[in-house]
Protein backbone atom coordinates (compact mmCIF):
# COMPACT_ATOMS: atom_id res chain seq x y z
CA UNK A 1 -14.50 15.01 -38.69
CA UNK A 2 -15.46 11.75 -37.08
CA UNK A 3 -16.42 11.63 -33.04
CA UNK A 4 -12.97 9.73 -32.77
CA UNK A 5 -10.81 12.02 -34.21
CA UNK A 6 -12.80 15.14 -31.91
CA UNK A 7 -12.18 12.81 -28.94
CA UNK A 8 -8.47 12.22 -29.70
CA UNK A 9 -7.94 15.75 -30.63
CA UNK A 10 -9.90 16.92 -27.59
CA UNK A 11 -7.24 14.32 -25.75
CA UNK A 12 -3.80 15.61 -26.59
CA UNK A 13 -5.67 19.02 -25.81
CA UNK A 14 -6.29 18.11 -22.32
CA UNK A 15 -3.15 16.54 -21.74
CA UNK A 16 -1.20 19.78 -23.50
CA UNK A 17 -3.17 21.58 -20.88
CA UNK A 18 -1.86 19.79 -17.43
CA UNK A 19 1.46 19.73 -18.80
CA UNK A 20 1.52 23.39 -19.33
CA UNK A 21 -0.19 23.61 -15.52
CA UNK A 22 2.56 20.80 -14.56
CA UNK A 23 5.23 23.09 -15.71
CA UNK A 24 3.90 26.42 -13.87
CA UNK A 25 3.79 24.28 -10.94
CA UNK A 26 7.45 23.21 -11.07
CA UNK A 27 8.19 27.43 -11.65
CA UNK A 28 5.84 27.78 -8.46
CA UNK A 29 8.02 25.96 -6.16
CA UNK A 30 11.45 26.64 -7.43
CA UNK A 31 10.91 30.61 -7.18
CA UNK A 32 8.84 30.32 -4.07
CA UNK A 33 11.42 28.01 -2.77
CA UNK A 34 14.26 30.60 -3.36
CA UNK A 35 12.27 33.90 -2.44
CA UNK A 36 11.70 32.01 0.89
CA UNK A 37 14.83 30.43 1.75
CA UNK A 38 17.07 33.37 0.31
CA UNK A 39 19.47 33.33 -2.64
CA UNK A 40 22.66 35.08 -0.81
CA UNK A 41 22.20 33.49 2.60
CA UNK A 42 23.45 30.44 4.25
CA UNK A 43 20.38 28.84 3.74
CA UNK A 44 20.52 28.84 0.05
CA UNK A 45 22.52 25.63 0.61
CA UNK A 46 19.46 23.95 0.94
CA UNK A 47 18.06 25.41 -2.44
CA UNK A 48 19.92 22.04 -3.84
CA UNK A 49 17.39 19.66 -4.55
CA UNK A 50 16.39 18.98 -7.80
CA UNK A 51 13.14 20.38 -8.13
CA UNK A 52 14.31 23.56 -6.79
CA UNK A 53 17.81 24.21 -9.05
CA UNK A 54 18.33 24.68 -12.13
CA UNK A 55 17.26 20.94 -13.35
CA UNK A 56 13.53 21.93 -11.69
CA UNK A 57 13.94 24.52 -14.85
CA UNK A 58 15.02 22.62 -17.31
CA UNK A 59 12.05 19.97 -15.77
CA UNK A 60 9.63 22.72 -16.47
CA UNK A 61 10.75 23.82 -19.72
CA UNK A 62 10.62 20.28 -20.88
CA UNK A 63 7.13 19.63 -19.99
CA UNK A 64 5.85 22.61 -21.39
CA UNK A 65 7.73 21.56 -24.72
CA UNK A 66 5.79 18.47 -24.38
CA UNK A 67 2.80 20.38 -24.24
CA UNK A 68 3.74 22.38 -27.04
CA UNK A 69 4.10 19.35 -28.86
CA UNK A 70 0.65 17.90 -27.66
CA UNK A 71 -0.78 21.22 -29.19
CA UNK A 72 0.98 21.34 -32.16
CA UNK A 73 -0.08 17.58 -33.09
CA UNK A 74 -3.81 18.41 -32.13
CA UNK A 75 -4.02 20.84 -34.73
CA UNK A 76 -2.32 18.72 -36.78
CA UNK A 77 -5.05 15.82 -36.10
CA UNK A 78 -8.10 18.74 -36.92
CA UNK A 79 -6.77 19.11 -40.22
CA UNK A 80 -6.17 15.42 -41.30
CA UNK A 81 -2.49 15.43 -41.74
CA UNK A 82 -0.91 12.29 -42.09
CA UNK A 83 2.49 12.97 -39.83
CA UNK A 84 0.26 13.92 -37.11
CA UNK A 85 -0.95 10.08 -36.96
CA UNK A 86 2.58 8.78 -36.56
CA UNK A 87 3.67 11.58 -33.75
CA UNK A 88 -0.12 11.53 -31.89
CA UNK A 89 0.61 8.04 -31.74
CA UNK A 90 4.34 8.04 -30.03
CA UNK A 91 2.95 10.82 -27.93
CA UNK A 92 -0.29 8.51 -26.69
CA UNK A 93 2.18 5.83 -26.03
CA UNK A 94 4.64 8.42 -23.73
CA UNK A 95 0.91 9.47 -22.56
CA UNK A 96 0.63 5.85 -20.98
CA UNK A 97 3.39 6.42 -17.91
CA UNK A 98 1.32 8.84 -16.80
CA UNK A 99 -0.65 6.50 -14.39
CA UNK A 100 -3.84 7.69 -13.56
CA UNK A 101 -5.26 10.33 -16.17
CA UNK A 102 -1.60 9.99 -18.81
CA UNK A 103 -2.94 6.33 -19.16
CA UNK A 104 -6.74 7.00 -19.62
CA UNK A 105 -5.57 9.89 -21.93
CA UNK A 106 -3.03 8.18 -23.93
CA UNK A 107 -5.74 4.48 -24.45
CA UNK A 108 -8.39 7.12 -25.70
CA UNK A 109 -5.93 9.42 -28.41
CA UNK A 110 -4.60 5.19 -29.43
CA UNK A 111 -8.30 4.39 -29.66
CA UNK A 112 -8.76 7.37 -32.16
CA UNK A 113 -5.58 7.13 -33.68
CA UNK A 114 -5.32 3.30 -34.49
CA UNK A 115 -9.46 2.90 -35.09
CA UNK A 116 -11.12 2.30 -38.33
CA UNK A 117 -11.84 6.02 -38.56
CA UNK A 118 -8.68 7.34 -38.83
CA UNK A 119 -7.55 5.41 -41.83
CA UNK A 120 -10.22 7.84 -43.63
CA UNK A 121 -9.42 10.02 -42.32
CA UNK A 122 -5.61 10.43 -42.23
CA UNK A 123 -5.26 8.07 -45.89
CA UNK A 124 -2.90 4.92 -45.81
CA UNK A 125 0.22 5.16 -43.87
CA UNK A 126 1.60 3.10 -46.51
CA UNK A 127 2.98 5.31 -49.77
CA UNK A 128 0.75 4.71 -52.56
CA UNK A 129 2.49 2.90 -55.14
CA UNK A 130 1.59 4.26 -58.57
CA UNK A 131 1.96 1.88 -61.34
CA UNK A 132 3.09 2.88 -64.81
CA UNK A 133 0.35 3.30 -67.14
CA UNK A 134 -0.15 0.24 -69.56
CA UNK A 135 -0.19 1.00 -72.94
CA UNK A 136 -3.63 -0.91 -74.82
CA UNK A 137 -3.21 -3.75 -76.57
CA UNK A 138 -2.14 -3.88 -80.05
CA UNK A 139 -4.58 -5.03 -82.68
C-alpha cells in the first residue's frame, strides 16, 4: 500500500475517532443535564434546548453514524476497493466544514484520494470498455 493511501486511511481513522468522542460528548451533557436539573420537576422546563432533548440524541446518533461510516470506508481504502474512492472522497469533502482539524483532515484523505497513487491503486473510475474480439484477416 502506498504512504498516501496509509495517510488517507490513517485520516478517516482519526476523524471516525473524534466523531465517535463528539458523539459521547453530546450523551455527556444531555444525561448530565437531566440527572442535574431533574426529569419530574419544574425545572425540567429548562431541559428544552436542543442539545439537551431529544434532537441532542438524534445529534449524537448521527455523528457516530458518520463515524461509522468514516470506519467502514477506511477499511474499505486498506483493501483497494474501488467504491471506497468515490464515498472517501464525498466524506473528505463533508470533512472540509470542519474548520480547524475537519479541514486539515478532509485536504489530506483528497490528497490521497485524488493523487497519482490512488489510480493504482483503486483501478480507473471509468468502466473498462471491452471491445469485441476481431476476428484475423482472411487470406
Amino acid at each position: 500500500m502506498p504512504d498516501s493511501i496509509k495517510t488517507t486511511r490513517i485520516a478517516f481513522v482519526v476523524a471516525a475517532g473524534l466523531a465517535f468522542a463528539t458523539a459521547a460528548l453530546l450523551l455527556f451533557i444531555f444525561f448530565s443535564g437531566a440527572a442535574l436539573i431533574g426529569w419530574g420537576t419544574e425545572r425540567s422546563s429548562l431541559l428544552g434546548s436542543a442539545l439537551l432533548g431529544a434532537a441532542g440524541i438524534f445529534l449524537a446518533a448521527g455523528i457516530a453514524v458518520f463515524g461509522i461510516a468514516g470506519l467502514v470506508i477506511a477499511s474499505g481504502i486498506a483493501k483497494g476497493r474501488p467504491w471506497a474512492r468515490i464515498a472517501g472522497i464525498v466524506i473528505a469533502i463533508l470533512l472540509l466544514l470542519g474548520f480547524p482539524v475537519g479541514t486539515i483532515l478532509g485536504i489530506i484523505a483528497l490528497m490521497g484520494l485524488l493523487g497519482r497513487d490512488a489510480q493504482d491503486w483503486f483501478g480507473s473510475l471509468r468502466p473498462v470498455r471491452r471491445m469485441p474480439p476481431v476476428p484475423p484477416p482472411a487470406v
